[in-house]
Protein backbone atom coordinates (compact mmCIF):
# COMPACT_ATOMS: atom_id res chain seq x y z
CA UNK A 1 -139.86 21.27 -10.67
CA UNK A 2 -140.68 20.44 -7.32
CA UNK A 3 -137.72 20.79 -4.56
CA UNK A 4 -137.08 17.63 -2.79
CA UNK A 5 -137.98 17.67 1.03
CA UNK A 6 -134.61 16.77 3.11
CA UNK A 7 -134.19 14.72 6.37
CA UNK A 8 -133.41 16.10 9.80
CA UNK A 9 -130.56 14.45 11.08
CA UNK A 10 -130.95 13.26 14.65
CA UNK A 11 -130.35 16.01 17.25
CA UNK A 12 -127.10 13.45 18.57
CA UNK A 13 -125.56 14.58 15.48
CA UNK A 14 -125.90 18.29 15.76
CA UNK A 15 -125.66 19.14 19.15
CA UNK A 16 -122.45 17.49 19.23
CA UNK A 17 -121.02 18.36 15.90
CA UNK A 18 -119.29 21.75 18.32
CA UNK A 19 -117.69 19.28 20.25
CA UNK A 20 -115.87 17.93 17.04
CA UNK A 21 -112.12 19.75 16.72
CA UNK A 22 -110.17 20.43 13.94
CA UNK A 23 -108.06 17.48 14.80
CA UNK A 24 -110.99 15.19 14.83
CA UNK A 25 -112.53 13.14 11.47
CA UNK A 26 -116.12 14.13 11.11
CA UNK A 27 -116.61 10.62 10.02
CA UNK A 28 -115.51 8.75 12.65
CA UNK A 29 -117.29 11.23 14.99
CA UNK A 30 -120.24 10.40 12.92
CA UNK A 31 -119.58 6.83 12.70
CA UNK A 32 -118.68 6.47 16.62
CA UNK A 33 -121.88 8.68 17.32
CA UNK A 34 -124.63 6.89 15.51
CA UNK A 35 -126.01 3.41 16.63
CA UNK A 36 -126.78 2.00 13.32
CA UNK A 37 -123.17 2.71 12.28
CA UNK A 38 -121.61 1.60 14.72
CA UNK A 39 -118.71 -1.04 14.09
CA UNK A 40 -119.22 0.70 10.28
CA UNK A 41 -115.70 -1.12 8.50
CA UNK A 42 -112.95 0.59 7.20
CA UNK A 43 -111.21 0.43 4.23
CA UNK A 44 -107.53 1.19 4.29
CA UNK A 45 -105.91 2.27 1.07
CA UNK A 46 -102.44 1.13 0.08
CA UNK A 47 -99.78 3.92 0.70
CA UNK A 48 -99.75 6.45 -2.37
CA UNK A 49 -103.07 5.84 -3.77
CA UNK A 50 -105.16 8.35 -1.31
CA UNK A 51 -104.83 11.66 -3.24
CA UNK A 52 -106.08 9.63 -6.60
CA UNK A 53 -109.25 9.49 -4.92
CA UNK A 54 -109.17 12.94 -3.18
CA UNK A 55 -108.71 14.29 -6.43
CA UNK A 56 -112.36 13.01 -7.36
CA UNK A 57 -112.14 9.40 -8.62
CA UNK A 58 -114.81 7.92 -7.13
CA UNK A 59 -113.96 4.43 -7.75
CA UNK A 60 -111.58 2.62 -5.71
CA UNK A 61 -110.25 -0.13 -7.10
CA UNK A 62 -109.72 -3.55 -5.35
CA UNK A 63 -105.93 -3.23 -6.08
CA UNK A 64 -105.73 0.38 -4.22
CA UNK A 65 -106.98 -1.41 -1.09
CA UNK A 66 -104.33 -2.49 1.57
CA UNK A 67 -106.76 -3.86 4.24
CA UNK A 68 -110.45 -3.85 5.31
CA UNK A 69 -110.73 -3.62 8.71
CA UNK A 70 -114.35 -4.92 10.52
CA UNK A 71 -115.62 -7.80 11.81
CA UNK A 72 -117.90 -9.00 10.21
CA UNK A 73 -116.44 -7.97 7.23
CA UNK A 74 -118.74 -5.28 4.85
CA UNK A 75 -121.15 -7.04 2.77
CA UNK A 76 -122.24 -5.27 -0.39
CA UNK A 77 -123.74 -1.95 -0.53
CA UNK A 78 -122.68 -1.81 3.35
CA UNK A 79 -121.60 1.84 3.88
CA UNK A 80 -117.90 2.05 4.63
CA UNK A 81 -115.15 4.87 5.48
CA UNK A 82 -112.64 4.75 3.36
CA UNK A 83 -109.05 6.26 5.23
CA UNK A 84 -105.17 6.33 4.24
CA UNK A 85 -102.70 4.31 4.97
CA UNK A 86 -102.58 5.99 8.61
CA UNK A 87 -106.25 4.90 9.08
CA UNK A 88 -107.69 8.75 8.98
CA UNK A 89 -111.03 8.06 6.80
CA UNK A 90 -110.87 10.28 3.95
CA UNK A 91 -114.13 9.56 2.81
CA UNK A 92 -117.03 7.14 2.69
CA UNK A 93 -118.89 4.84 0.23
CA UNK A 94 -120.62 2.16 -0.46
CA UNK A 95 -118.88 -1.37 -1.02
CA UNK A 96 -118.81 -4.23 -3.05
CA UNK A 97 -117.33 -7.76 -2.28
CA UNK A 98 -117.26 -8.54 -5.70
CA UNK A 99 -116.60 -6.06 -8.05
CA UNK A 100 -113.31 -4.91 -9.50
CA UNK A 101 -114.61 -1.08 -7.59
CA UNK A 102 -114.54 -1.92 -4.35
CA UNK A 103 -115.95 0.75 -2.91
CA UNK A 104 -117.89 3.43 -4.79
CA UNK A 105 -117.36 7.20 -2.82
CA UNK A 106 -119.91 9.23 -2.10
CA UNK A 107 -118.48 12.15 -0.02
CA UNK A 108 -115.11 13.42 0.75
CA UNK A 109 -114.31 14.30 4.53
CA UNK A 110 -113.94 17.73 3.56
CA UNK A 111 -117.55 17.16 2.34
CA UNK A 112 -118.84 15.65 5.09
CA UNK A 113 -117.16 18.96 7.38
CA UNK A 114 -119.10 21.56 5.18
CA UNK A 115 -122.52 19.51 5.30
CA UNK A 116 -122.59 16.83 7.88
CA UNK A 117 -126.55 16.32 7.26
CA UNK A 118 -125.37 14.11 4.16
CA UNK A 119 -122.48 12.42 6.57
CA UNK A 120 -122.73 8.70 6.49
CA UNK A 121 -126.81 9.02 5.23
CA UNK A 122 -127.17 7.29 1.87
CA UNK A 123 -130.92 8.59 2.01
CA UNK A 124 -130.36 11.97 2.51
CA UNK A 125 -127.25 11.88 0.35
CA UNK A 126 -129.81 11.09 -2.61
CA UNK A 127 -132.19 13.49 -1.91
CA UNK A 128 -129.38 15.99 -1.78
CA UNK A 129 -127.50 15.09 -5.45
CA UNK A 130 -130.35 14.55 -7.09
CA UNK A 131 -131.91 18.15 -6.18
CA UNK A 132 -128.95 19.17 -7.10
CA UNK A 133 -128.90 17.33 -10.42
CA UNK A 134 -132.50 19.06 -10.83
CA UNK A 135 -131.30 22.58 -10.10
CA UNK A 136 -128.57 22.24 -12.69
CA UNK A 137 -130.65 21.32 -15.42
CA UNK A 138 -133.23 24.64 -14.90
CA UNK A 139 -130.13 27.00 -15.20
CA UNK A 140 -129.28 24.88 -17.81
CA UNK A 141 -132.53 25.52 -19.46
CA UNK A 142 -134.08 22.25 -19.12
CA UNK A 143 -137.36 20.93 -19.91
CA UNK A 144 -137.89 23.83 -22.19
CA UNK A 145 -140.39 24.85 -25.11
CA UNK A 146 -138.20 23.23 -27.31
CA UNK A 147 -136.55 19.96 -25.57
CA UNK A 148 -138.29 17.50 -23.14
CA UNK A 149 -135.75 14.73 -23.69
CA UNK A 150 -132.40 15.47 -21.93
CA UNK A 151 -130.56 13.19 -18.97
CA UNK A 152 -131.19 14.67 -15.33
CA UNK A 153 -128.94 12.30 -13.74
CA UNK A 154 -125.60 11.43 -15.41
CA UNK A 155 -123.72 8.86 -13.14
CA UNK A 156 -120.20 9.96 -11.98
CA UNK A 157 -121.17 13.73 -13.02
CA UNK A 158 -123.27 14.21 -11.13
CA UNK A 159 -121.57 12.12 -8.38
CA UNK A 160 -123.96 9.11 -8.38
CA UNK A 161 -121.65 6.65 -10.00
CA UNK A 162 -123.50 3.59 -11.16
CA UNK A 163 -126.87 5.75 -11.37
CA UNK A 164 -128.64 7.38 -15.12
CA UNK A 165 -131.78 8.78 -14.93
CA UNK A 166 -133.23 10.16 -18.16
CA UNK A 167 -136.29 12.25 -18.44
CA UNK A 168 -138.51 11.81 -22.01
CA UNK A 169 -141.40 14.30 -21.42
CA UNK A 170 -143.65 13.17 -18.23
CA UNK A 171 -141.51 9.73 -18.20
CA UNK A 172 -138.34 9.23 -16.43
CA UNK A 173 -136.25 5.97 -17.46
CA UNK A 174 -133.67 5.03 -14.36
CA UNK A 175 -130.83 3.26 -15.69
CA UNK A 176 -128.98 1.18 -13.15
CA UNK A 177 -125.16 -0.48 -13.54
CA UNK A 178 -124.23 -0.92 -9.66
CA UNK A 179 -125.30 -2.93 -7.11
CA UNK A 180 -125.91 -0.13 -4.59
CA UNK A 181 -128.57 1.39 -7.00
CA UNK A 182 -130.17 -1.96 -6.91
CA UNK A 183 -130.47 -1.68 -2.94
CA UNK A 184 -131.74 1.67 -2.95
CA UNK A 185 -134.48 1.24 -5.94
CA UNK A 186 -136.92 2.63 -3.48
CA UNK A 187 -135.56 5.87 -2.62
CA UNK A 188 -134.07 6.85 -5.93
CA UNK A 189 -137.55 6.08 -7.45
CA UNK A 190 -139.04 8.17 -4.47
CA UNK A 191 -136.76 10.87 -5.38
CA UNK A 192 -137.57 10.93 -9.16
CA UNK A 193 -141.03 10.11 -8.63
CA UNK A 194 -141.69 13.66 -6.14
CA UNK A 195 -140.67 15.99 -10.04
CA UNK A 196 -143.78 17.69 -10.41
CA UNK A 197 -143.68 16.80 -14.48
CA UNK A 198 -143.12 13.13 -14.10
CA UNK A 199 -145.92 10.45 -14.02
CA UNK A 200 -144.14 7.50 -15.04
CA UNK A 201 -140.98 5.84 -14.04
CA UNK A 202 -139.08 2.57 -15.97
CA UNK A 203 -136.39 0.88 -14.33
CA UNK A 204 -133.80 -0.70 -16.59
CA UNK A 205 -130.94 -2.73 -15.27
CA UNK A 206 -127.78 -3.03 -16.95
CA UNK A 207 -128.17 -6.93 -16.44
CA UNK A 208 -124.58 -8.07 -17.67
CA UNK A 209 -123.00 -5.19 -15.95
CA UNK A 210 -124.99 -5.94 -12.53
CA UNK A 211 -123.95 -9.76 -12.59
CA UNK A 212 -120.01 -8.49 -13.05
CA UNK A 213 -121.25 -6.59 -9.95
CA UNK A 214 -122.17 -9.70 -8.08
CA UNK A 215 -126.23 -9.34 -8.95
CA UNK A 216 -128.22 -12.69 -9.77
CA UNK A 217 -129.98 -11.95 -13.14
CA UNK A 218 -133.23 -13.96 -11.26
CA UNK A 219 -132.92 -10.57 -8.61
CA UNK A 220 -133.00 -8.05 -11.27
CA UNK A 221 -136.77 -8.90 -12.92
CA UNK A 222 -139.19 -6.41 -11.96
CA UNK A 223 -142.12 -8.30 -9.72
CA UNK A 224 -144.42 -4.90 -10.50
CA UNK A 225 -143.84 -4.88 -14.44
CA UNK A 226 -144.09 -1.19 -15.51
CA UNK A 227 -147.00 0.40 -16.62
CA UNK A 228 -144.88 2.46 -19.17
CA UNK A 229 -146.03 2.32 -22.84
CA UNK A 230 -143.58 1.05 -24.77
CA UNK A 231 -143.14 3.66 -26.98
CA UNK A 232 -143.46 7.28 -26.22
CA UNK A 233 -142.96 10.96 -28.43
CA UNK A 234 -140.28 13.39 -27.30
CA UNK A 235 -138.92 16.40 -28.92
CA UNK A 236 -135.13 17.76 -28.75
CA UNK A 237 -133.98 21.10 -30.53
CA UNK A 238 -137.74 21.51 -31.88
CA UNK A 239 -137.63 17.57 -33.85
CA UNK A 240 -140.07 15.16 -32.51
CA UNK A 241 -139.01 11.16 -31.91
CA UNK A 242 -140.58 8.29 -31.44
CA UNK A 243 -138.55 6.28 -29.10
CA UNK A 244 -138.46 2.95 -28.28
CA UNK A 245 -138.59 2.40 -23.94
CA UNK A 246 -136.72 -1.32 -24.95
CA UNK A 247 -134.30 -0.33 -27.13
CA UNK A 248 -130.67 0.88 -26.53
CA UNK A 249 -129.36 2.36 -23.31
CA UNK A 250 -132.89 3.99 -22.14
CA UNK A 251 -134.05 4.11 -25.37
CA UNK A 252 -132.59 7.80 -26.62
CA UNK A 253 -129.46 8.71 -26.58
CA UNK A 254 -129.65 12.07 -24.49
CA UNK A 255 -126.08 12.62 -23.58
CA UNK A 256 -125.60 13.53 -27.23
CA UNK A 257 -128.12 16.36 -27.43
CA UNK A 258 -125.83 19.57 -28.07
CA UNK A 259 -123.74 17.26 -30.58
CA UNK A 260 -126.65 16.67 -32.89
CA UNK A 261 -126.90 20.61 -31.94
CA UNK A 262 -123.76 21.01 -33.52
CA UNK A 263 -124.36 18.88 -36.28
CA UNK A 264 -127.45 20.98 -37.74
CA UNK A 265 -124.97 23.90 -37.76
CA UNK A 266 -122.86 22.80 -40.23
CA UNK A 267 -125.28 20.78 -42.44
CA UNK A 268 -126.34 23.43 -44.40
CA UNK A 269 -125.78 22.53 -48.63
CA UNK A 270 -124.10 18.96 -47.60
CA UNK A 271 -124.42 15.55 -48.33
CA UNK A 272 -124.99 14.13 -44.72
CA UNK A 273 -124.68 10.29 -44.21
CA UNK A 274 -125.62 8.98 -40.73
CA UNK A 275 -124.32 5.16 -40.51
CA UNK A 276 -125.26 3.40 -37.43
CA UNK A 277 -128.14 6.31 -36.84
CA UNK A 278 -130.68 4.16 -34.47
CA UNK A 279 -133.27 6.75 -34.43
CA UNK A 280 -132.11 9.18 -36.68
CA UNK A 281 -130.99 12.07 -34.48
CA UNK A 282 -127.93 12.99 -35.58
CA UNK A 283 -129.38 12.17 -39.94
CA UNK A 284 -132.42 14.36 -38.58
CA UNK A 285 -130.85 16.96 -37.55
CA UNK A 286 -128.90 17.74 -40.20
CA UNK A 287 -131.84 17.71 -42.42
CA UNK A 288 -133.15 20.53 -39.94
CA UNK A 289 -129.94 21.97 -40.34
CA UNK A 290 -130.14 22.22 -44.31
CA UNK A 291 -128.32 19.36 -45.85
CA UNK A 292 -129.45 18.35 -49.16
CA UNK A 293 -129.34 14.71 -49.07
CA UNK A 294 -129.71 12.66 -45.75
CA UNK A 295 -129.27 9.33 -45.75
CA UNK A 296 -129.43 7.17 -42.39
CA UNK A 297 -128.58 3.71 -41.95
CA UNK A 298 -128.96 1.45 -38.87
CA UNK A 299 -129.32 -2.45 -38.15
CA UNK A 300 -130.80 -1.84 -34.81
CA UNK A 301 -134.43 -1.15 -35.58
CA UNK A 302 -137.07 -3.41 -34.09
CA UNK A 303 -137.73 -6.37 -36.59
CA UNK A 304 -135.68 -5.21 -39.07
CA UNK A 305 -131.89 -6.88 -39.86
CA UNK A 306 -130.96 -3.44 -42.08
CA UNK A 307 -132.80 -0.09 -42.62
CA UNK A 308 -132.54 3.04 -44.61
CA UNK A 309 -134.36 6.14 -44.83
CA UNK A 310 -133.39 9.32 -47.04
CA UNK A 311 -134.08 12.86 -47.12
């Protein structure tokens, strides 16, 4: 897969990050330093709830918040710094003025000290966790000879909370569930759209999720209606699916990949029923697996109310 190309930061940044001392936030020096962030708000977290979130929970809850400080106040998907009760940011993120997650953190100060060139930079941020999503998935063994379905970008694991991306062969479904992945739909698709493999891309809100997010439903209909076919052929663990691009989640459950792994494993002589099986995954791979009788049941297949297959 093709690397994605990173920003340079603007020569401000690095020719005065020696200046910066250990005693000094490399946010705020980044925040005080930069033009377009300047006046950036701050929200101040009630006492006792910091290390929670320097422990890796990247959502901050409205009730952990003691104070926003800014004028005008942050709007949503505004980047803010997020600092303890003494005011020292700890972080930054993006924000939301109507969610129960009032801010959403992308990078820890400690973060921001190794690597400033992500520091405060939503863009470059991207560019940088979703390489690194891509990078994963090759040690992991992904796309191989035998699997071309398999998630590249898994929200909070891969520390883009809010943000799915699933890869089905040359086609790459982005799942969305937070308002700041709504705001940058360009760049994520720019990001996803630079993989070597992919030629297509489908964008699928979470539309109930999004309006508990503060999203109009009217803002979240695609004005250039994807070219996607509706249906496309993937294979996982050497078993071929049809898949449906409008049916649940992105249309294949790919998070549960090395469970219907497992499954096959243990199949062998059984009686295997599969309730709920949508598109068979789990029934079909314990058929692979051995089993001697398969039988999968679901009510979600298009224009059906029940359906049953058997092996």
């Amino acid at each position: 897969m093709q690397q994605l190309p990173g920003r340079l930061m603007r020569p401000v940044y690095l020719s005065s990050l020696s200046a910066i001392t250990a005693s000094t936030s490399t946010l705020r020096h980044f925040a005080s330093a930069s033009s377009h962030l300047k006046g950036v708000a701050k929200v101040v977290l009630k006492k006792g709830k910091t290390q929670l979130f320097k422990d890796g929970n990247p959502m901050v809850y409205s009730g952990a918040v003691d104070r926003i400080i800014g004028r005008p106040p942050p709007k949503t998907g505004d980047i803010v710094l997020v600092a303890d009760g003494t005011e020292k940011p700890i972080g930054w993120g993006l924000y939301n003025s109507v969610s129960m997650f009032c801010v959403r953190l992308m990078q820890l100060e400690e973060e921001a000290a190794r690597d400033p060139s992500c520091a405060l930079n939503m863009e470059k941020l991207l560019e940088t966790r979703i390489d690194a999503a891509i990078e994963l998935r090759q040690r992991l063994g992904l796309p191989s000879a035998n699997t071309n379905a398999y998630r590249l970008v898994n929200s909070e694991g891969d520390r883009l909370s809010g943000l799915i991306v699933d890869i089905f062969g040359d086609l790459a479904v982005i799942a969305s569930s937070a308002a700041w992945v709504e705001k940058y739909k360009p760049q994520i698709e720019a990001c996803i759209g630079r993989i070597d493999e992919i030629n297509h891309l489908k964008w699928r809100p979470a539309i109930e999720i999004l309006k508990e997010e503060g999203m109009d439903a009217s803002d979240l209909k695609d004005v250039h209606p994807s070219t996607c076919p509706q249906r496309t052929k993937v294979m996982e663990n050497g078993i071929f699916f049809s898949i449906s691009l409008e049916g649940q989640k992105t249309g294949f459950y790919a998070d549960q990949r090395e469970n219907r792994q497992f499954i096959s494993t243990i199949s062998d002589g059984q009686n295997v029923l599969d309730i709920c099986c949508y598109s068979g995954g789990f029934a079909l791979s314990a058929a692979r697996g051995g089993a001697v009788n398969v039988t999968g049941m679901s009510s979600l297949l298009p224009n059906a109310p029940f359906s049953l297959f058997s092996h």
